[in-house]
C-alpha atoms as a PDB file:
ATOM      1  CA  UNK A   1      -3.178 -29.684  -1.602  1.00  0.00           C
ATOM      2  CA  UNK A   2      -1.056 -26.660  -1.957  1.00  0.00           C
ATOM      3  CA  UNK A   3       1.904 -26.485  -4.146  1.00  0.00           C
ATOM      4  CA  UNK A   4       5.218 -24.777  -1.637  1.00  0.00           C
ATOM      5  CA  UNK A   5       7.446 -23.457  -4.733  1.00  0.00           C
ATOM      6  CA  UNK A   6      11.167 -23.005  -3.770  1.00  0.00           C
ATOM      7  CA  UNK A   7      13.623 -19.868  -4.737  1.00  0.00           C
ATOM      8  CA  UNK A   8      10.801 -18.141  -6.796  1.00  0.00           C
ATOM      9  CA  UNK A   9      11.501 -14.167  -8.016  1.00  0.00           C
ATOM     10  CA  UNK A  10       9.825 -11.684  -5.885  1.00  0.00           C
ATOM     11  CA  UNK A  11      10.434  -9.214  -8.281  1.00  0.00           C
ATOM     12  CA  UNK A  12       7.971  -9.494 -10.659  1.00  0.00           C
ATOM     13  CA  UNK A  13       5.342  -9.279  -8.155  1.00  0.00           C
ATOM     14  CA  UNK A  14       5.913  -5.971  -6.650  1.00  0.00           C
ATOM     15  CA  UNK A  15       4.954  -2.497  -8.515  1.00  0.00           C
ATOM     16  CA  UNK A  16       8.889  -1.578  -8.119  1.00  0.00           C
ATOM     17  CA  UNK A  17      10.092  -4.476  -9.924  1.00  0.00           C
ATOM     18  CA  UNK A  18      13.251  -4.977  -7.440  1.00  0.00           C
ATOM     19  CA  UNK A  19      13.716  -7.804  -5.499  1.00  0.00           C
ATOM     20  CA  UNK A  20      15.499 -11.362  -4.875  1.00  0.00           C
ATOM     21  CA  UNK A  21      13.720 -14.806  -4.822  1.00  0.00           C
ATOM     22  CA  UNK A  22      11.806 -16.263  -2.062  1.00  0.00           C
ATOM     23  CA  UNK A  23      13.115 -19.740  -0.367  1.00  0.00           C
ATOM     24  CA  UNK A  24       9.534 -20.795   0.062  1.00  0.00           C
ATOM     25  CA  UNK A  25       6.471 -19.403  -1.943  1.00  0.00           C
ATOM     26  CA  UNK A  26       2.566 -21.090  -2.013  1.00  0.00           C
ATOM     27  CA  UNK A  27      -0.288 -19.196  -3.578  1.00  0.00           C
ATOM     28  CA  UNK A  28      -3.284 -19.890  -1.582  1.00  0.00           C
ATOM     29  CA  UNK A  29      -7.068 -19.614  -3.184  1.00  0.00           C
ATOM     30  CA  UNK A  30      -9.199 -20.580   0.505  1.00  0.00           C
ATOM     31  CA  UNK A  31      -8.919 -20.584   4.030  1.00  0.00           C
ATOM     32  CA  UNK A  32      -8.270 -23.935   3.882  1.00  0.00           C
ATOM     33  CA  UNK A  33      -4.850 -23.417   2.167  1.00  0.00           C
ATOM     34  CA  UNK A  34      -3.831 -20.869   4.272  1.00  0.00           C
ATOM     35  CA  UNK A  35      -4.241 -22.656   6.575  1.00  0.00           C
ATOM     36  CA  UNK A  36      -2.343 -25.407   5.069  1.00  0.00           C
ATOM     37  CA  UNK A  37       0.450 -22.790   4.547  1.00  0.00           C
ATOM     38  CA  UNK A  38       0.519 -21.538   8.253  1.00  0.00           C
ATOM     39  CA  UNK A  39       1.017 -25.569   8.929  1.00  0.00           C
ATOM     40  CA  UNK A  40       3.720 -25.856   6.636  1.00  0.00           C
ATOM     41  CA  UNK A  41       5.726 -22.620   8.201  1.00  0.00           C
ATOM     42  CA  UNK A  42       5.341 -23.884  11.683  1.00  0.00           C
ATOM     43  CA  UNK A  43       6.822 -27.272  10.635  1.00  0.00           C
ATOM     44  CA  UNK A  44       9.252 -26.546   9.064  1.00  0.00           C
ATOM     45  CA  UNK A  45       9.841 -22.928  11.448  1.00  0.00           C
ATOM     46  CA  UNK A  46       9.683 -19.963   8.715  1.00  0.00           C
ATOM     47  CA  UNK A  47       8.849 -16.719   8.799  1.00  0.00           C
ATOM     48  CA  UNK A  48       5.813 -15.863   7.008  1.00  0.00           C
ATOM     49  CA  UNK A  49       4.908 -12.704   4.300  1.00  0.00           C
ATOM     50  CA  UNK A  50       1.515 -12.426   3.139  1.00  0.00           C
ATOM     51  CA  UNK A  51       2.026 -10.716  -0.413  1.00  0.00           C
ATOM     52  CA  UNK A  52      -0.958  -8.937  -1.606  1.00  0.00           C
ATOM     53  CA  UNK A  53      -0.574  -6.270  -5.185  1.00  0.00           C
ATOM     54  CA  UNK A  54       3.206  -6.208  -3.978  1.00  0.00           C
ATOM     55  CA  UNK A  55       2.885  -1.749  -4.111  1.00  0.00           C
ATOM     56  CA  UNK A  56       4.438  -0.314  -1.128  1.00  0.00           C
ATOM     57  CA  UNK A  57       7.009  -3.048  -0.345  1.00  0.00           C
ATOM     58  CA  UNK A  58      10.726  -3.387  -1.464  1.00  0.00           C
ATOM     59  CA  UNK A  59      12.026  -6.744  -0.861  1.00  0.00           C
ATOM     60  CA  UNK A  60      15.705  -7.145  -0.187  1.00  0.00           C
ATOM     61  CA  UNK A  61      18.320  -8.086  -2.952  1.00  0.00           C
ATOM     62  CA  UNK A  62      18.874 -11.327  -0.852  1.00  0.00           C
ATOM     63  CA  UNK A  63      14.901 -12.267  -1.182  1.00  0.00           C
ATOM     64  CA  UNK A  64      13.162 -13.596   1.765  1.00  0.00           C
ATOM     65  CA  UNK A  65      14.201 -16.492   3.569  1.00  0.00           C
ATOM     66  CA  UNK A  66      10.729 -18.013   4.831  1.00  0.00           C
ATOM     67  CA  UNK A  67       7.547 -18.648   3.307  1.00  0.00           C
ATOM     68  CA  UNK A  68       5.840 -15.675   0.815  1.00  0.00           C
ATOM     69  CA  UNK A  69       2.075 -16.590   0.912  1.00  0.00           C
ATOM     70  CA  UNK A  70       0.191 -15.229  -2.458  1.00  0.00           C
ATOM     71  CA  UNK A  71      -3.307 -14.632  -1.287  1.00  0.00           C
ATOM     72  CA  UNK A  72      -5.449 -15.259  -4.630  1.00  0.00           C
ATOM     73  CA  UNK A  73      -8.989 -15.360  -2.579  1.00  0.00           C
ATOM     74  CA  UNK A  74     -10.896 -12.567  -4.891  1.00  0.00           C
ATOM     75  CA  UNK A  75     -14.625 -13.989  -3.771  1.00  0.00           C
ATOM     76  CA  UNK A  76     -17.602 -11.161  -3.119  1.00  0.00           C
ATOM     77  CA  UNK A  77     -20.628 -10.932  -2.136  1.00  0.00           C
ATOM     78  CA  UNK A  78     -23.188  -7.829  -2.357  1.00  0.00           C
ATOM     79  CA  UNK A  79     -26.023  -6.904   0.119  1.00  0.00           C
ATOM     80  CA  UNK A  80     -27.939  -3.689  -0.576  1.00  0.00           C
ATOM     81  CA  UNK A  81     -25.434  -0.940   0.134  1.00  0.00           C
ATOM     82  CA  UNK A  82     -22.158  -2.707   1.172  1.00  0.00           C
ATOM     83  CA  UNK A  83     -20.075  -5.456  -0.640  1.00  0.00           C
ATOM     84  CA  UNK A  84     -18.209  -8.441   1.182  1.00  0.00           C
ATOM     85  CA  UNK A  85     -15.001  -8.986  -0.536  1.00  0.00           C
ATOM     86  CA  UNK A  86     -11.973 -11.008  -0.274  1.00  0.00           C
ATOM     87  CA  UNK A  87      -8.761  -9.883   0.653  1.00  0.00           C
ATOM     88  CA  UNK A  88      -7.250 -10.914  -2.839  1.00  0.00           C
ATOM     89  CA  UNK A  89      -9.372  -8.637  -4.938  1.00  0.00           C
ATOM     90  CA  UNK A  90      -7.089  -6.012  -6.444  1.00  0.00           C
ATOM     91  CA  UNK A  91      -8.697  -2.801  -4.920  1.00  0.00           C
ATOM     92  CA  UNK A  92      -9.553  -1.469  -8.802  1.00  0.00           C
ATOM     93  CA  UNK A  93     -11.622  -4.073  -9.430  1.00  0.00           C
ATOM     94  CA  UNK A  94     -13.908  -3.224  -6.208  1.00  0.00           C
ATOM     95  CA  UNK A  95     -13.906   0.193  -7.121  1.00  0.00           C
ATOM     96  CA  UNK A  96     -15.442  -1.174 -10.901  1.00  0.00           C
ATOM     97  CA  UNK A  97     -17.319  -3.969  -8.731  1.00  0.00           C
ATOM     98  CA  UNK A  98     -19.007  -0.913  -6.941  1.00  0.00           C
ATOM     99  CA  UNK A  99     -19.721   1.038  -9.564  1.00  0.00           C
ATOM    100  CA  UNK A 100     -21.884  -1.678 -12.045  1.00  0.00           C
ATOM    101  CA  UNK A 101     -24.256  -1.678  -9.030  1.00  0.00           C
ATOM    102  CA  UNK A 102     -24.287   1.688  -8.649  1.00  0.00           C
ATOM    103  CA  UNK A 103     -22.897   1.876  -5.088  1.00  0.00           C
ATOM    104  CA  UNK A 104     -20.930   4.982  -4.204  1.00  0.00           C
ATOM    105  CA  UNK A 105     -17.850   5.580  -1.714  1.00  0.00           C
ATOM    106  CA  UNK A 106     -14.708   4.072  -3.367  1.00  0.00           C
ATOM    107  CA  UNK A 107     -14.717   6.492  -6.095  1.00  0.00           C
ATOM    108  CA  UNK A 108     -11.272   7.911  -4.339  1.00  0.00           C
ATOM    109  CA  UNK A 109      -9.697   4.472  -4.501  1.00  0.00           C
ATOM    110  CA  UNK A 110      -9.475   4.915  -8.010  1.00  0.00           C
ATOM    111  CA  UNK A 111      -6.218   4.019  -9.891  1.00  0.00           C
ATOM    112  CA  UNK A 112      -4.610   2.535  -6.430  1.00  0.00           C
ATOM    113  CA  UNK A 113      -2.859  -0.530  -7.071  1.00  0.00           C
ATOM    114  CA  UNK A 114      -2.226  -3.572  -5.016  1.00  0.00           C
ATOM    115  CA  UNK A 115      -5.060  -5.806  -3.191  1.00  0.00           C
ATOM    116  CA  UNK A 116      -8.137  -4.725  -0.475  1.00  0.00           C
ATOM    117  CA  UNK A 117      -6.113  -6.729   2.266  1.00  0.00           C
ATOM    118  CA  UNK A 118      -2.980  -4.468   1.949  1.00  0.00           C
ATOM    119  CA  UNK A 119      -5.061  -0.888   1.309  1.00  0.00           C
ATOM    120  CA  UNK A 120      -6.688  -2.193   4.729  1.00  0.00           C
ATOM    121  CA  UNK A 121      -3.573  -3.239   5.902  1.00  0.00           C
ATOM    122  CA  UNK A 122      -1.760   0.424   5.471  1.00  0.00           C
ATOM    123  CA  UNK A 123      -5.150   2.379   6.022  1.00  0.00           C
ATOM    124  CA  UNK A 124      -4.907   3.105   1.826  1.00  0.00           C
ATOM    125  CA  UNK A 125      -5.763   6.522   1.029  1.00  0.00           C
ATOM    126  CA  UNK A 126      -5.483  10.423  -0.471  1.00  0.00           C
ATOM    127  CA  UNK A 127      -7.039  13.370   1.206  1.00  0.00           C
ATOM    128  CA  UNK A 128     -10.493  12.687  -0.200  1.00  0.00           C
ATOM    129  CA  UNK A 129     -10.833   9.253   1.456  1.00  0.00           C
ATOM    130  CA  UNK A 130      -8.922   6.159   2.746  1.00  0.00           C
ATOM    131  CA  UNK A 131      -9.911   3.187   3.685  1.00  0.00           C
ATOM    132  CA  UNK A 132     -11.205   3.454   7.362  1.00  0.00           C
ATOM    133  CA  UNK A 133     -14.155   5.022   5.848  1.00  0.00           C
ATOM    134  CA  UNK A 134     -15.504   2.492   3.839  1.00  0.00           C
ATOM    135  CA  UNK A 135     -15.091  -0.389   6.517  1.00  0.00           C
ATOM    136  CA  UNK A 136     -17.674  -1.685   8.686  1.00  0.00           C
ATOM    137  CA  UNK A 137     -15.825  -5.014   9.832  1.00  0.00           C
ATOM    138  CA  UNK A 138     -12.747  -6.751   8.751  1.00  0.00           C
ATOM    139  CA  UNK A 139     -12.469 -10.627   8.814  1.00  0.00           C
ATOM    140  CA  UNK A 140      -9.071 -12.291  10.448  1.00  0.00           C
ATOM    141  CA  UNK A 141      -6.766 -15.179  10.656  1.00  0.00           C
ATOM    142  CA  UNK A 142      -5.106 -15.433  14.096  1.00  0.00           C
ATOM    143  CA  UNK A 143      -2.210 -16.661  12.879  1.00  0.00           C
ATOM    144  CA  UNK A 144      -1.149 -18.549  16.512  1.00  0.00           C
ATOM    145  CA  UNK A 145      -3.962 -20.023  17.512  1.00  0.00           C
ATOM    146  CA  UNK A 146      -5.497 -20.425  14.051  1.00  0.00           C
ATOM    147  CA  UNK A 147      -8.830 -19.030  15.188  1.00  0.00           C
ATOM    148  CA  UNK A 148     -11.128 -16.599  13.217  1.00  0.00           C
ATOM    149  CA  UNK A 149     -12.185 -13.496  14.276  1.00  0.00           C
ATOM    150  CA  UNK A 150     -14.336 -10.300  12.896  1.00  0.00           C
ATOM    151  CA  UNK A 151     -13.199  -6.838  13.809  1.00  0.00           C
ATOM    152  CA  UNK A 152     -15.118  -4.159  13.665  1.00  0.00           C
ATOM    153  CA  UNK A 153     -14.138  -0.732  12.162  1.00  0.00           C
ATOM    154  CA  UNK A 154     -13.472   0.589  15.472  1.00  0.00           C
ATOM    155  CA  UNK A 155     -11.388  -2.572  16.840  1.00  0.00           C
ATOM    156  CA  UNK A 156      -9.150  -2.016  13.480  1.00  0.00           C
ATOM    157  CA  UNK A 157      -7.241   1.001  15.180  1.00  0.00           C
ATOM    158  CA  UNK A 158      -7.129   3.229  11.844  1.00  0.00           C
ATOM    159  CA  UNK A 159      -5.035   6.089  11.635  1.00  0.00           C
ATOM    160  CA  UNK A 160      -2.947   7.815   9.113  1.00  0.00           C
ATOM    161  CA  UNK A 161      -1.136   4.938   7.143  1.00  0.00           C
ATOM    162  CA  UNK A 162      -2.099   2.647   9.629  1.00  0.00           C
ATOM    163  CA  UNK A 163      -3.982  -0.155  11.382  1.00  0.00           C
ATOM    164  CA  UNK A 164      -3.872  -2.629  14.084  1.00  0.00           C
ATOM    165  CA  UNK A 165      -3.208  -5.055  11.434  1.00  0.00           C
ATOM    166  CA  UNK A 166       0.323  -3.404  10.554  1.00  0.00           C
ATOM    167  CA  UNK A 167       1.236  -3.240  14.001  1.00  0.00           C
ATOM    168  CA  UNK A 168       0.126  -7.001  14.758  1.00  0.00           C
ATOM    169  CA  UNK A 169       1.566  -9.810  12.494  1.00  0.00           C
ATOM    170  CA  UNK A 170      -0.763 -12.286  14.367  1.00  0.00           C
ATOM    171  CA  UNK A 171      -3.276 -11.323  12.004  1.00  0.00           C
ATOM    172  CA  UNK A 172      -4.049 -11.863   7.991  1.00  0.00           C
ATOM    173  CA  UNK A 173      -6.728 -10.020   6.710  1.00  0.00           C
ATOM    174  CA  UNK A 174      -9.387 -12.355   5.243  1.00  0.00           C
ATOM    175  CA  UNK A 175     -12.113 -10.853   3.997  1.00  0.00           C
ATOM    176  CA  UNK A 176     -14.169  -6.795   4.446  1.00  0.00           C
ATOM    177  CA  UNK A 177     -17.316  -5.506   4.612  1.00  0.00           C
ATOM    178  CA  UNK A 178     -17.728  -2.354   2.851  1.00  0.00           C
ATOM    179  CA  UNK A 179     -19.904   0.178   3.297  1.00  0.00           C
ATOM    180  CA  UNK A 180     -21.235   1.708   0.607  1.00  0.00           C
ATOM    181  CA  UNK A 181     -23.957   4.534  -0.386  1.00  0.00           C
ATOM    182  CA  UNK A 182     -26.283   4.159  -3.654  1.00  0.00           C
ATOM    183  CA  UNK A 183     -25.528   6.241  -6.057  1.00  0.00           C
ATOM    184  CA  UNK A 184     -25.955   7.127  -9.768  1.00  0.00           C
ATOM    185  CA  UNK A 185     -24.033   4.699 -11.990  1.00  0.00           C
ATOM    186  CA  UNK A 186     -23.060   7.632 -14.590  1.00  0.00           C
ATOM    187  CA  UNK A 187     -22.587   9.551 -12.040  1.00  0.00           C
ATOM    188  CA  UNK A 188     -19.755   7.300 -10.445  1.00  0.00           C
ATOM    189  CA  UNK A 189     -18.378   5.718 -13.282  1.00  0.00           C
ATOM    190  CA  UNK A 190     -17.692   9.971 -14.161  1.00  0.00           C
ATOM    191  CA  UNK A 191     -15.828  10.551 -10.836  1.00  0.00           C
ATOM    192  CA  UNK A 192     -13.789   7.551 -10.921  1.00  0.00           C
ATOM    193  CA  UNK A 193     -12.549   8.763 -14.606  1.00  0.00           C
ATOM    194  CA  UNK A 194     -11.930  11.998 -12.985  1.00  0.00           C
ATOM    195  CA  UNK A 195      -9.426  10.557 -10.206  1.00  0.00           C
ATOM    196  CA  UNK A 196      -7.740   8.171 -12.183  1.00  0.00           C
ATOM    197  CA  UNK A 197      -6.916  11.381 -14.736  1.00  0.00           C
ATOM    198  CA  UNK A 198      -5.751  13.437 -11.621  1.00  0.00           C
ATOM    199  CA  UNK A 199      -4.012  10.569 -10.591  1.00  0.00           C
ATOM    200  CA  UNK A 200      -1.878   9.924 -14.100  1.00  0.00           C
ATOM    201  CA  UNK A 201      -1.646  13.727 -15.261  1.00  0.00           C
ATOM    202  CA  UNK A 202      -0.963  15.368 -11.644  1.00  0.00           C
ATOM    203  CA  UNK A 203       0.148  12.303  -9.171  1.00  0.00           C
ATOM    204  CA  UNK A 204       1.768   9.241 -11.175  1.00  0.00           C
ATOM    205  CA  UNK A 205       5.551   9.467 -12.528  1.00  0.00           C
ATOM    206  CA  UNK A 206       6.394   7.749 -15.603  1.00  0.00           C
ATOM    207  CA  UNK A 207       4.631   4.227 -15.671  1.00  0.00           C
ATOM    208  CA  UNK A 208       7.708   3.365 -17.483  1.00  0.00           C
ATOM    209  CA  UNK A 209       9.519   3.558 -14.320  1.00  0.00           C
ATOM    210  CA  UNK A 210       8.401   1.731 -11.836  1.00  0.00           C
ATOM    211  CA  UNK A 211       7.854   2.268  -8.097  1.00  0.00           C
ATOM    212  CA  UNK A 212       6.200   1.525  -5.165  1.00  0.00           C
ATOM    213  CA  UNK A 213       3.800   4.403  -4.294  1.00  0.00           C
ATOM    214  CA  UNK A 214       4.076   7.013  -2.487  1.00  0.00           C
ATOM    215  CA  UNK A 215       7.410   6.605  -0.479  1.00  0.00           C
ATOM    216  CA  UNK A 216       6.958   8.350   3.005  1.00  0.00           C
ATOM    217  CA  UNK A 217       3.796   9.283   4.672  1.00  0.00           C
ATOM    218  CA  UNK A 218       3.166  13.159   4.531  1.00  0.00           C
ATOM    219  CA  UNK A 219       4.790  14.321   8.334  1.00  0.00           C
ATOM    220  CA  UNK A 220       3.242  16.879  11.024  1.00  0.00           C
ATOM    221  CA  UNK A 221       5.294  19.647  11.378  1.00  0.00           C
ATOM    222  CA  UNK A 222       5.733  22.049  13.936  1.00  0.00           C
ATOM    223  CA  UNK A 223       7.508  25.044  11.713  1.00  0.00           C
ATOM    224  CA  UNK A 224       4.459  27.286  11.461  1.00  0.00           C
ATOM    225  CA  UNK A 225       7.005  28.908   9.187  1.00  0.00           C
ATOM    226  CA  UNK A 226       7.294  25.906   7.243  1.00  0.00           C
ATOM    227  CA  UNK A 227       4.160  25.273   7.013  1.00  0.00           C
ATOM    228  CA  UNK A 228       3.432  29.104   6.401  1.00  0.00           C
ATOM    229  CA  UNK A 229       5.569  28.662   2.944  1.00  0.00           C
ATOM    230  CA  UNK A 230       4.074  25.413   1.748  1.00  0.00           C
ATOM    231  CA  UNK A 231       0.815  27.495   1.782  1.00  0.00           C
ATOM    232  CA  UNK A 232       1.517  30.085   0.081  1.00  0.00           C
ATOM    233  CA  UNK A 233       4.118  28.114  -2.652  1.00  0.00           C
ATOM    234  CA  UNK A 234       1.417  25.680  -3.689  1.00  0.00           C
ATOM    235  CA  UNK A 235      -2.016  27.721  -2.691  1.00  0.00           C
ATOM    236  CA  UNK A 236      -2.673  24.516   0.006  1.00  0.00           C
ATOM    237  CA  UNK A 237      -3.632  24.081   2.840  1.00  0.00           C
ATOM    238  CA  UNK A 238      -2.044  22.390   5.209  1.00  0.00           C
ATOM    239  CA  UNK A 239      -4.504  19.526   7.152  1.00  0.00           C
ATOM    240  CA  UNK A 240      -3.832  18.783  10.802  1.00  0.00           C
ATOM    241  CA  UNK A 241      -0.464  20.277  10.136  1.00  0.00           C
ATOM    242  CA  UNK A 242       0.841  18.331   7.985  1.00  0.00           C
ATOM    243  CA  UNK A 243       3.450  18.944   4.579  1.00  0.00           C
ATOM    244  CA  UNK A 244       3.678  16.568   2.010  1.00  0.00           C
ATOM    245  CA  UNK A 245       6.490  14.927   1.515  1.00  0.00           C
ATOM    246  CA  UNK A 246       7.100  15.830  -1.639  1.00  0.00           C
ATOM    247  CA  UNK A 247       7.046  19.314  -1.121  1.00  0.00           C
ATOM    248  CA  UNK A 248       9.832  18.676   1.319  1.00  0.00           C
ATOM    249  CA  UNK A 249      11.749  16.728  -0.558  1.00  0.00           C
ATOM    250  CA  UNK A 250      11.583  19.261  -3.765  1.00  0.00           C
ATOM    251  CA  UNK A 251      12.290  22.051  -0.969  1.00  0.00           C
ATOM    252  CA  UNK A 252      15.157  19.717   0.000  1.00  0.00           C
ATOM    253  CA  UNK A 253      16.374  20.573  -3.490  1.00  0.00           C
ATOM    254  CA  UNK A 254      16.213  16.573  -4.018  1.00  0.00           C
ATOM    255  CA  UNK A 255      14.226  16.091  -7.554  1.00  0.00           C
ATOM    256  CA  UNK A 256      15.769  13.877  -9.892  1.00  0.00           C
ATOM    257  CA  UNK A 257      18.309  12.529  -7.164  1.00  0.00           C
ATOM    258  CA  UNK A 258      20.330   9.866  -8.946  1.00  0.00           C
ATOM    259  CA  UNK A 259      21.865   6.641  -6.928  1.00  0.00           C
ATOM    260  CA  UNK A 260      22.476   3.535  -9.171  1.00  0.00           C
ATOM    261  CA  UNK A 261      19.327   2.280 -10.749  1.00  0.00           C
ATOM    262  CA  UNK A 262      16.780   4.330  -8.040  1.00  0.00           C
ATOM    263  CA  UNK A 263      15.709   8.221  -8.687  1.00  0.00           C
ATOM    264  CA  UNK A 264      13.579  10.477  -7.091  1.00  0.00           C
ATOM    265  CA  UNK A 265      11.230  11.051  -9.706  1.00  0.00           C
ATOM    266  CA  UNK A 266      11.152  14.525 -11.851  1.00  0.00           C
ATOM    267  CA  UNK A 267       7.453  14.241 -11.575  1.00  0.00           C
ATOM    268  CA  UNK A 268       6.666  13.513  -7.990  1.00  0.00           C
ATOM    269  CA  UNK A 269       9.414  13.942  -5.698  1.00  0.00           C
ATOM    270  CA  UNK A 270       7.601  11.704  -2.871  1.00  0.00           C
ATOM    271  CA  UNK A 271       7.894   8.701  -5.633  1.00  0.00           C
ATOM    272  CA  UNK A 272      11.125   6.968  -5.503  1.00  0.00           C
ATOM    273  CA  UNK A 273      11.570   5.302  -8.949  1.00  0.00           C
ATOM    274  CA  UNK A 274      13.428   2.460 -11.062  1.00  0.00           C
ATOM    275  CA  UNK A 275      14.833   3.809 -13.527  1.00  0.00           C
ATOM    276  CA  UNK A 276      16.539   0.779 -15.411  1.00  0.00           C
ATOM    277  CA  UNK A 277      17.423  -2.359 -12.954  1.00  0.00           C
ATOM    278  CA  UNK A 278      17.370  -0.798  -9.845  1.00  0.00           C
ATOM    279  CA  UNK A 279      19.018  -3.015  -6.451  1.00  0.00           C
ATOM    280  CA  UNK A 280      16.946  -2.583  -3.583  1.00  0.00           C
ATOM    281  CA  UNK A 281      20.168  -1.285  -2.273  1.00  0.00           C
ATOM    282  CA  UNK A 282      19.718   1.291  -4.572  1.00  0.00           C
ATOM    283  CA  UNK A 283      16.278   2.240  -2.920  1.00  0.00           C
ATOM    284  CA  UNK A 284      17.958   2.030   0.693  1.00  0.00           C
ATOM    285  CA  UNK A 285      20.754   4.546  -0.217  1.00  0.00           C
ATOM    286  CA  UNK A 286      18.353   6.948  -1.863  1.00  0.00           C
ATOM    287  CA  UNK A 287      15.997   7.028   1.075  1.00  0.00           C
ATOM    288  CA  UNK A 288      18.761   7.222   3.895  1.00  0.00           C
ATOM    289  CA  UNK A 289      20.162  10.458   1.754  1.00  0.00           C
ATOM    290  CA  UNK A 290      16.478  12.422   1.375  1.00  0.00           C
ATOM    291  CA  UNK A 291      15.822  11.653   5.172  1.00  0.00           C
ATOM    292  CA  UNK A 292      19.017  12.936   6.274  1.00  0.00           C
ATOM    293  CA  UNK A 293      18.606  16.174   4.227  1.00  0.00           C
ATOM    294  CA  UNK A 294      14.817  16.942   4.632  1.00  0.00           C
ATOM    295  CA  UNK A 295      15.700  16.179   8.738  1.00  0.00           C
ATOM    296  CA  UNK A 296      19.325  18.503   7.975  1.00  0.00           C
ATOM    297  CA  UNK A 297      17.806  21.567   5.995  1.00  0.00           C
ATOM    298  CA  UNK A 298      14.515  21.350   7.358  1.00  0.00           C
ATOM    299  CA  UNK A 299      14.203  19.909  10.492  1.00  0.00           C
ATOM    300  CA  UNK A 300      11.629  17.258  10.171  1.00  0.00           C
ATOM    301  CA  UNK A 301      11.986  13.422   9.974  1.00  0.00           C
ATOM    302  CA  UNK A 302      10.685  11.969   7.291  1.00  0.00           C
ATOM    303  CA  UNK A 303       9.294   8.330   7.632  1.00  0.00           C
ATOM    304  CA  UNK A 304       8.496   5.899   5.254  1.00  0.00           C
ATOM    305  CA  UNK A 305       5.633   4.264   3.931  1.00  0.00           C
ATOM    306  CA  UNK A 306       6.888   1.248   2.063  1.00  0.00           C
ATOM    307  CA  UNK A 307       6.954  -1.775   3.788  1.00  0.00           C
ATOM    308  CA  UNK A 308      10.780  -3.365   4.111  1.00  0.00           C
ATOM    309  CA  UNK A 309      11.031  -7.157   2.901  1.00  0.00           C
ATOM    310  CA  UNK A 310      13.665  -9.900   4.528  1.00  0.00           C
ATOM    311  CA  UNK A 311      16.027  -6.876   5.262  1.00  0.00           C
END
């Protein structure tokens, strides 16, 4: 029997810390509960928001009005070369899972926070790997007709930051099937030391100050001129013709932007961070401002990554 929680604080479980309190919140450990849950919001006609590590989302001030559903599911199971896991496994503890039997492929997931439903969800990734790599199928909850179904990787539409499953809220991500390579333990356990170090010297703001990610995806854009200078200011180069955000947003002149509680960070200027109780109106003002500059000064539109919340 699950437990439906009422006016519960979102903020505590997102990376950015902001948020108001959901009317309805259930943490679910099975399909059955889910299930249960899904029952409950068509009764009683809510909205539904799976949460998964709660990175790349800012929830609204106001909360959410529905029903948040906590998936807590963190079951596996390993075959050979590829490992079947649950969509409530944080995606650091796959990448550990992977490496104590020496399998080899996730190394570049290392340091990512949140769950394996929402890196599927938002195609997870850096420019070494993402997550359409690793997956051979991809097991889902049809949330209407409350049928299950098993995609394969093609059928999962994965492109930059994205997947069928973003685009479609008919589906929950269940469960994966990752394919893996094997692999030298030492020799895995070394790389994934190596990418979370990148990630905290090189990538990561504060940890003190919390945020959701990387803010807006890294646009194509058409200014070979642009482009031209982002080459030869950072010694890059530019893939598919794209520009980091960052780089944009630093070009922008927009490092260290203040409004209210929310900063672009003096580290990485495409993370967007708390510094000291931040609204998510905060967030909103501070993102409306570097989109209208970057789009103003440079010409490109920046979009974001995050996921909005009960706005």
């Amino acid at each position: 029997m699950i437990n439906i929680q009422k006016n519960i604080p979102l903020a505590p479980f997102t990376t950015f810390k902001i948020g108001g309190p959901a009317k309805n919140f259930v943490e679910v450990g099975s399909e059955d509960e889910l299930l249960e849950a899904l029952n409950y919001a068509k009764e009683n006609n809510l909205e539904i928001f799976v949460l998964g590590g709660g990175s790349n989302i800012l929830v609204n001030d106001e909360g959410f009005d529905g029903l948040v559903i906590k998936i807590q599911d963190t079951r596996y199971k390993i075959q050979k070369d590829k490992i079947e896991i649950s969509a409530g496994a944080s995606l650091s503890a796959v990448v550990n899972l992977a490496m104590q039997n020496s399998l080899s492929g996730l190394e570049w997931a290392s340091g990512i926070p949140g769950t394996v439903g929402g890196a599927i969800r938002g195609n997870a990734g850096i420019p070494m790997g993402c997550m359409a790599n690793n997956i051979e199928s991809v097991k889902v909850l049809e949330v209407k007709n409350k049928k299950y179904k098993i995609l394969k990787n093609s059928e999962c539409r994965f492109s930059y930051r994205n997947s069928i499953f973003k685009e479609n809220k008919d589906l929950i991500i269940i469960s994966a099937v990752l394919k893996l390579e094997t692999g030298d333990q030492e020799e895995i356990s070394k790389k994934i030391k190596e990418f979370i170090e990148n990630r905290l010297k090189v990538v990561h703001p504060n940890p003190k100050e919390p945020s959701s990610g990387s803010f807006f995806k890294n646009p194509k854009v058409d200014n070979l001129q642009l482009i031209a200078n982002f080459e030869k200011d950072t010694g890059q180069k530019s893939i598919d013709g794209k520009v980091p955000a960052g780089w944009l947003i630093d070009e922008a002149g927009l490092r260290g932007k203040k409004i209210g509680g929310a900063q672009v960070s003096e580290k990485h200027a495409n993370f967007v961070v708390n510094i000291g109780n931040a609204k998510a109106q905060d967030i909103v003002m501070l993102s409306s401002v570097i989109k209208m500059k970057v789009r103003d000064e440079l010409g490109v539109q920046l979009s974001e990554e995050i996921q909005y919340v009960g706005f």
